[in-house]
N, C-alpha and C. Protein backbone atom coordinates (compact mmCIF):
# COMPACT_ATOMS: atom_id res chain seq x y z
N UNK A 1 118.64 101.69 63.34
CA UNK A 1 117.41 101.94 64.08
C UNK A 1 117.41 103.38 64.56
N UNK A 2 116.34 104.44 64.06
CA UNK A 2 116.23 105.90 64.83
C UNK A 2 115.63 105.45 66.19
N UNK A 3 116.52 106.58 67.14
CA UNK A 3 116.10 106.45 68.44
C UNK A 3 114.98 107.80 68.54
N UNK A 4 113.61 107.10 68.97
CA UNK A 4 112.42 108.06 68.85
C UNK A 4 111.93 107.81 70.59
N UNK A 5 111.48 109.06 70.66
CA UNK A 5 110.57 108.58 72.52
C UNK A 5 109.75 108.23 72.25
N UNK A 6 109.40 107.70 72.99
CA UNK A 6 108.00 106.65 73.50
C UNK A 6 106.95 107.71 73.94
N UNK A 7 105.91 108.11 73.12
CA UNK A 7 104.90 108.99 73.26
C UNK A 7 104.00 108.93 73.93
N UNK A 8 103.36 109.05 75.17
CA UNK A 8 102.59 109.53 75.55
C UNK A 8 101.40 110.32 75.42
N UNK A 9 100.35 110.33 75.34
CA UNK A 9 99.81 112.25 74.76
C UNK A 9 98.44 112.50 75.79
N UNK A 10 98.31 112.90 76.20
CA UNK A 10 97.07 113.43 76.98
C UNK A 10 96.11 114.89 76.08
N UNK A 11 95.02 114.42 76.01
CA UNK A 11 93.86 115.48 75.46
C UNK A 11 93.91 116.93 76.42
N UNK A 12 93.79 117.58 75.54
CA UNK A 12 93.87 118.84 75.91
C UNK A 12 92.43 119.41 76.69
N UNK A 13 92.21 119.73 77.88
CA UNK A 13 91.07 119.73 78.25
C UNK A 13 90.91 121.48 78.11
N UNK A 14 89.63 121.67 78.60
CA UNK A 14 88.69 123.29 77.99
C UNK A 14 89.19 124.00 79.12
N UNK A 15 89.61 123.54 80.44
CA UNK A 15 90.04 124.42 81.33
C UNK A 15 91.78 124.76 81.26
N UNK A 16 92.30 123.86 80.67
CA UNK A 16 93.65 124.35 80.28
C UNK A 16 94.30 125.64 79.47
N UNK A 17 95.41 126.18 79.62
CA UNK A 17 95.50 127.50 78.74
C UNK A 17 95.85 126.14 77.67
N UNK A 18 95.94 127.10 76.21
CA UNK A 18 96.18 126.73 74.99
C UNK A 18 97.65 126.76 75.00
N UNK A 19 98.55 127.48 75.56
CA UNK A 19 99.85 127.63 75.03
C UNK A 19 101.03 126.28 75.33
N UNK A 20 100.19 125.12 76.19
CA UNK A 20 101.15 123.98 75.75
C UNK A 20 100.26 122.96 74.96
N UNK A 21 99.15 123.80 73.87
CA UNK A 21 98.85 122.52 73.47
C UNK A 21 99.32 122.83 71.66
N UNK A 22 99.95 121.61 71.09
CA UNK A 22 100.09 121.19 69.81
C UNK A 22 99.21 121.25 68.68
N UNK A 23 99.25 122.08 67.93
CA UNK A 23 98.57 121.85 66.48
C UNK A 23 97.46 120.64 66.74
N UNK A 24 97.86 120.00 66.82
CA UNK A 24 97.26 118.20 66.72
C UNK A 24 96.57 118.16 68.08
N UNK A 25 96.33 119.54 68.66
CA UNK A 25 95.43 119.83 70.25
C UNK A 25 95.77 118.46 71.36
N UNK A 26 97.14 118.38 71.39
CA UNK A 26 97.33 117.42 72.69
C UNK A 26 98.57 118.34 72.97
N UNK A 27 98.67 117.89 74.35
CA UNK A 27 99.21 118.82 75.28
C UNK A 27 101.11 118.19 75.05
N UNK A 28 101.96 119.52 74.98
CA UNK A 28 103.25 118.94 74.55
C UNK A 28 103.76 118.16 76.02
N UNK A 29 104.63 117.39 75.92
CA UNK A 29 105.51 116.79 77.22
C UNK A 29 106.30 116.56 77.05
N UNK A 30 107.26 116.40 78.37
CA UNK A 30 108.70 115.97 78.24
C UNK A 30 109.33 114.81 78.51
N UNK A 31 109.60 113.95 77.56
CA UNK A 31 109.48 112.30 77.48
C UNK A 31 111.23 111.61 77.65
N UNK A 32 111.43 110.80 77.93
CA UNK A 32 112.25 110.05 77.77
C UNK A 32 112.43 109.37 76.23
N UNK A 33 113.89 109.44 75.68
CA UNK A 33 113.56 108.65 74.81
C UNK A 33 114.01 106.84 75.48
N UNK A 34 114.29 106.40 73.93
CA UNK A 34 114.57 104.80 74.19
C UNK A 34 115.76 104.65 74.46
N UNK A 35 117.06 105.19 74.66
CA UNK A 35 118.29 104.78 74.91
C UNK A 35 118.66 105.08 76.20
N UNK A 36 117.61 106.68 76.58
CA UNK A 36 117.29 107.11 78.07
C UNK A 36 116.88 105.67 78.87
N UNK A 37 115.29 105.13 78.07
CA UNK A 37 114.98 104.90 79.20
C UNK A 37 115.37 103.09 79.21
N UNK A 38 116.23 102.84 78.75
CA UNK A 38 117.57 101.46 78.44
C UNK A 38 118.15 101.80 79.21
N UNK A 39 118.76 102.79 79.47
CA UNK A 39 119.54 102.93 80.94
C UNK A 39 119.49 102.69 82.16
N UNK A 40 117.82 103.47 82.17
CA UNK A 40 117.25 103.37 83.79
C UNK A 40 116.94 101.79 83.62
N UNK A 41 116.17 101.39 82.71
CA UNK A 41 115.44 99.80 83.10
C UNK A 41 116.73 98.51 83.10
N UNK A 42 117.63 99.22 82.82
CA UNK A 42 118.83 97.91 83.12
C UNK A 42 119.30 98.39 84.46
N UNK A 43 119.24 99.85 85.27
CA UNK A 43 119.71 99.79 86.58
C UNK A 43 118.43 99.21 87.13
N UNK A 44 117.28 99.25 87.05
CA UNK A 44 116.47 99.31 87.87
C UNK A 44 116.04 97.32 87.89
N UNK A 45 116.29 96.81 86.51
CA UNK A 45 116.07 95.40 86.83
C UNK A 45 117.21 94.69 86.96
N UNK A 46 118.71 95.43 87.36
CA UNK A 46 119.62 94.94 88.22
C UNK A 46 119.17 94.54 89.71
N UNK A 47 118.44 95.63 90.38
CA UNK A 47 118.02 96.14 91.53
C UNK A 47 116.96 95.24 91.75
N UNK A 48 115.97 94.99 91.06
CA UNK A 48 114.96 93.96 91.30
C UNK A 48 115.75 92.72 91.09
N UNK A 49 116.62 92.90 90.88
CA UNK A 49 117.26 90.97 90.88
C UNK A 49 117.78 91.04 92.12
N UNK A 50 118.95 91.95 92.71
CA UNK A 50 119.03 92.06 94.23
C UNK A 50 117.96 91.73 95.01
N UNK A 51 116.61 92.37 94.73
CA UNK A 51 115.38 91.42 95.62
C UNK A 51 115.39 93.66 96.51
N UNK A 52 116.05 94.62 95.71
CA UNK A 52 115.63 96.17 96.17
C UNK A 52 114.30 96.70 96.08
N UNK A 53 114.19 96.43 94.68
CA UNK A 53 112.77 97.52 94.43
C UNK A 53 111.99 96.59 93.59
N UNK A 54 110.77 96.72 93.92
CA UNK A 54 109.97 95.61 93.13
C UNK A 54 108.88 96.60 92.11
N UNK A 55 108.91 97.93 92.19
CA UNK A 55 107.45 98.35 91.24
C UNK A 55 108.02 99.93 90.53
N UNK A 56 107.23 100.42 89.70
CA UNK A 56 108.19 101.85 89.19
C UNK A 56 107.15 102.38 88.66
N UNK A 57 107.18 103.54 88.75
CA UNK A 57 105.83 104.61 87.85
C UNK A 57 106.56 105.28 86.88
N UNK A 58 106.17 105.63 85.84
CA UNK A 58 106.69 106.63 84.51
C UNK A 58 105.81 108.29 84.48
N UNK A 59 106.19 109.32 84.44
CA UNK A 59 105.10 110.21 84.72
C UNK A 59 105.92 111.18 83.24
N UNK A 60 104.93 111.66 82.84
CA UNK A 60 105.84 112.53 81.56
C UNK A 60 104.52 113.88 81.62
N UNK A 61 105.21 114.51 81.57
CA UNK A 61 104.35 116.14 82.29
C UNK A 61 105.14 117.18 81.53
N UNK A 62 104.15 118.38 81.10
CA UNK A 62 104.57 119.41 80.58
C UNK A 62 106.25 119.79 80.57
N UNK A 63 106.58 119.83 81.97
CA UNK A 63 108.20 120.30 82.50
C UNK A 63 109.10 118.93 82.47
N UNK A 64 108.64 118.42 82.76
CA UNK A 64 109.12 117.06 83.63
C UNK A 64 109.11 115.79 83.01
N UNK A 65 109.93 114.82 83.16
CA UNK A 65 109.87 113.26 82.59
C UNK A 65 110.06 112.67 83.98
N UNK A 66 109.48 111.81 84.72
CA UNK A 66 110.20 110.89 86.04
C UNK A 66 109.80 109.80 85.74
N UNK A 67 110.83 109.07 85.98
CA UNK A 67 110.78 108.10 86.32
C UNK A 67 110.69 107.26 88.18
N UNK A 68 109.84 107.25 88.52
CA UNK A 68 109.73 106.75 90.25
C UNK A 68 109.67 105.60 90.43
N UNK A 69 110.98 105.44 91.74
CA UNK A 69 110.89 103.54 92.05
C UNK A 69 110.96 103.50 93.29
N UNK A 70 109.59 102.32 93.46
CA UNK A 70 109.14 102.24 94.56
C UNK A 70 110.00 100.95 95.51
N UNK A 71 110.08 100.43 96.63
CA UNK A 71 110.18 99.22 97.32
C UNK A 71 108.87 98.06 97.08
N UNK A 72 108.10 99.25 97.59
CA UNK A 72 106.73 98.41 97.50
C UNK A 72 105.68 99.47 96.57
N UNK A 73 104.51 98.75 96.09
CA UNK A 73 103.85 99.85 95.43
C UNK A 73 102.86 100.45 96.32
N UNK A 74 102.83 99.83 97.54
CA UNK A 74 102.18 101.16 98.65
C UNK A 74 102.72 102.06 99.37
N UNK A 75 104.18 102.36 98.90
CA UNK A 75 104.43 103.38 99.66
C UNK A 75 105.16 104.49 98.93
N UNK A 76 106.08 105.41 99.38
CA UNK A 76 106.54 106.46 98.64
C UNK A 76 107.18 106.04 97.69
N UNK A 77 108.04 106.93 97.02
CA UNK A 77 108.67 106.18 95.94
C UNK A 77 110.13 106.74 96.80
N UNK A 78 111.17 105.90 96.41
CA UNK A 78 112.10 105.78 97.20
C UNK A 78 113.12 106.68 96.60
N UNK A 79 113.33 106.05 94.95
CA UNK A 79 113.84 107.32 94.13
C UNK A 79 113.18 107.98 92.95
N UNK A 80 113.60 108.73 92.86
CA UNK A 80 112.72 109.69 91.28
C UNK A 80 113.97 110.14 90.48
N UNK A 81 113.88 109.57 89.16
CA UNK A 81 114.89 110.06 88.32
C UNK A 81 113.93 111.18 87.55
N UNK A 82 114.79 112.24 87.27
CA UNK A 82 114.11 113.53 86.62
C UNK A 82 114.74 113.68 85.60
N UNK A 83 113.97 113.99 84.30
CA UNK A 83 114.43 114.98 83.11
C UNK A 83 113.97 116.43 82.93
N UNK A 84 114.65 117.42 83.26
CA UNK A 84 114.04 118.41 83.18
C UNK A 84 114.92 119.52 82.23
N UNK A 85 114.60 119.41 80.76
CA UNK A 85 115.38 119.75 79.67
C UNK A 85 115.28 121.38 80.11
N UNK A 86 114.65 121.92 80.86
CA UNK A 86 115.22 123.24 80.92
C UNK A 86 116.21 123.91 81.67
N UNK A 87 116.64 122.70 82.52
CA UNK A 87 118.09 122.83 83.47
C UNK A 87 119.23 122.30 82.10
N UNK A 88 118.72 122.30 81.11
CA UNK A 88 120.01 121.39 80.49
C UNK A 88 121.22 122.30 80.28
N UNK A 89 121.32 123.56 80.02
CA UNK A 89 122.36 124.53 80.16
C UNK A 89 122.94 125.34 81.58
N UNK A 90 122.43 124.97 82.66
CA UNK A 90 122.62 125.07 83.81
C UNK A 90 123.37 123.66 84.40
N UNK A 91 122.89 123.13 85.64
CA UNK A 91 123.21 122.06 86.31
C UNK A 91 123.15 120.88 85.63
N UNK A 92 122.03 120.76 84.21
CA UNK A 92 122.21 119.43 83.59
C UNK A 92 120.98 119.18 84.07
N UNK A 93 120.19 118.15 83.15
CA UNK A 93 118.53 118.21 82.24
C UNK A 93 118.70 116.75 83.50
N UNK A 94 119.51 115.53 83.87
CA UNK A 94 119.10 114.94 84.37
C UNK A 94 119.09 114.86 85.97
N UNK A 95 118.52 114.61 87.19
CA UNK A 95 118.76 113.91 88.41
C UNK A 95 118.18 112.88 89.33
N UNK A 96 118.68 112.30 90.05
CA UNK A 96 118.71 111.35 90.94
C UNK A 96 117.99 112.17 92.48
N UNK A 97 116.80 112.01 92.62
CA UNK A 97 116.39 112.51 93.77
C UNK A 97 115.64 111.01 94.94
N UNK A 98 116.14 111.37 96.30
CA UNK A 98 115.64 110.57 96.85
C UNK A 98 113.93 110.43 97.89
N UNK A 99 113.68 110.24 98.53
CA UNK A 99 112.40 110.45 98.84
C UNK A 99 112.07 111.26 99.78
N UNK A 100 113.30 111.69 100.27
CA UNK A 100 113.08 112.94 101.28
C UNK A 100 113.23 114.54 100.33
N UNK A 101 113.64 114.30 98.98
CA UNK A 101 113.56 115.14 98.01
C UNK A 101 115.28 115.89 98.04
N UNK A 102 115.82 115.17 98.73
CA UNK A 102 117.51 115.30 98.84
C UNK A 102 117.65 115.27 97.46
N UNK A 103 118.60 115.95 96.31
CA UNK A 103 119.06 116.03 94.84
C UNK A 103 120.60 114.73 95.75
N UNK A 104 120.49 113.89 94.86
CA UNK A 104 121.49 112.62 95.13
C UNK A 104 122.61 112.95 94.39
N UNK A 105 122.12 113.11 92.98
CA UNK A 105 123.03 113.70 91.87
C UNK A 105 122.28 114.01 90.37
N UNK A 106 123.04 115.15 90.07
CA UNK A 106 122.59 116.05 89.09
C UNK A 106 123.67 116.27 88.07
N UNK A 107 123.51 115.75 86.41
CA UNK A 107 124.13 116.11 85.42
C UNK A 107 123.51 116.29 84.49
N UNK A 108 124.53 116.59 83.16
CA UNK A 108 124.06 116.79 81.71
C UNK A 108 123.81 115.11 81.43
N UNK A 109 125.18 114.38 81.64
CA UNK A 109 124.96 113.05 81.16
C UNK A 109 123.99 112.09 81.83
N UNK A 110 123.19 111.36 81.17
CA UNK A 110 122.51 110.16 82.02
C UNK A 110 123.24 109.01 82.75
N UNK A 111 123.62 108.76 82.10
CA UNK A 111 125.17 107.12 82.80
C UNK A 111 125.82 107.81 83.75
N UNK A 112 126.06 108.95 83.85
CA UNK A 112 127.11 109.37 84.79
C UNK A 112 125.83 109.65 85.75
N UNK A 113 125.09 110.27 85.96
CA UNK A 113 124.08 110.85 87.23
C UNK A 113 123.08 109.20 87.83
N UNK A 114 123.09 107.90 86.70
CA UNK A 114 122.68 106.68 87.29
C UNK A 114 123.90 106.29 88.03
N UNK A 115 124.99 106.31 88.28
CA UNK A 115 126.59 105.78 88.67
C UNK A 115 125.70 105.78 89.99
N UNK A 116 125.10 107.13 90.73
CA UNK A 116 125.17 106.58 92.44
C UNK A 116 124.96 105.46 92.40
N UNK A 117 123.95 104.74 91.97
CA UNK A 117 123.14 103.38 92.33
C UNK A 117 123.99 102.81 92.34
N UNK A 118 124.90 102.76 91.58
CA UNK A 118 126.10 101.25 91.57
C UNK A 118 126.94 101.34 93.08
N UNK A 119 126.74 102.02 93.81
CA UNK A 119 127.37 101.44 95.61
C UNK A 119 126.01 100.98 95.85
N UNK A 120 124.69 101.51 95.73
CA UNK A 120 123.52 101.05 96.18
C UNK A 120 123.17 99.23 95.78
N UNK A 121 123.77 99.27 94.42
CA UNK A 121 123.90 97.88 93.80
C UNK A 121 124.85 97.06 94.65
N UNK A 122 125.90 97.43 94.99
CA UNK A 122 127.15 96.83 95.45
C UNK A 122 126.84 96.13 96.81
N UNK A 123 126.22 97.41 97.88
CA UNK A 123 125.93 97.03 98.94
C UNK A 123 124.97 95.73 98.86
N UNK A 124 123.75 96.16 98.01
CA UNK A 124 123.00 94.84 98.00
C UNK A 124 123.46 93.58 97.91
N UNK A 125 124.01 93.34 97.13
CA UNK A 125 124.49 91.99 96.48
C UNK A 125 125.77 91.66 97.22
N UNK A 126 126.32 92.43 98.57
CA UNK A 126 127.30 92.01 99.50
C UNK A 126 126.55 91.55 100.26
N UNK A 127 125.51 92.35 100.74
CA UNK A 127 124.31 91.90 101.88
C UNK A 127 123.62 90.48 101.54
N UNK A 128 123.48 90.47 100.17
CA UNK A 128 123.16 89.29 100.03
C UNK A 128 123.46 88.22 100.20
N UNK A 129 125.10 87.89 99.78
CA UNK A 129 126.29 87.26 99.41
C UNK A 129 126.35 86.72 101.09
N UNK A 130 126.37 87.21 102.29
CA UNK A 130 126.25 87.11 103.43
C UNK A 130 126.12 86.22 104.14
């Protein structure tokens, strides 16, 4: 099976500059692929089985891929996972930001920069266990 991202595409509108838009006139973005986003959705529906986070937004933007997870879907989002492939030779393309915009953790690898959650996991399911 090729691992391909999950595409997105938004129309290129008349007030936009031209220089992020594609041959095929839709605007380029920066996506998650499928093994990426297998990662996040097995931490994140660990976490909804704890009874943590119940809702999540996907946002894929020129710079940016996030993933945001909420508690509830009326309020902030609690965490935001980021792809931002132009840190990838610096600090590393992925991080873990929380809702006060604190960087939680920042790498090249994905599995290693999801690891915080697993005390976040731990605690839950002790609290639960209770």
């Amino acid at each position: 099976m090729v691992e391909e991202p999950i595409a997105f595409l938004r129309a290129v509108q008349g007030s936009q500059p031209a220089r992020t838009a594609s041959p095929g006139g839709q605007v380029a973005q920066v996506r998650f692929d499928r093994a990426e986003l297998d990662r996040i959705l097995t931490i994140y529906g660990r976490m909804v089985a704890a009874g943590e986070w119940r809702d999540y937004a996907i946002d894929f933007l020129s710079e940016v891929a996030a993933f945001s997870i909420f508690r509830r879907s009326s309020e902030a989002a609690l965490f935001t996972i980021e792809k931002r492939p132009k840190l990838r030779t610096r600090q590393g393309q992925y991080a873990v930001i929380e809702a006060g915009g604190r960087i939680l953790k920042r790498g090249h690898d994905l599995a290693q920069v999801l690891r915080v959650f697993d005390r976040t996991l731990f605690k839950a399911l002790a609290a639960r266990s209770l």
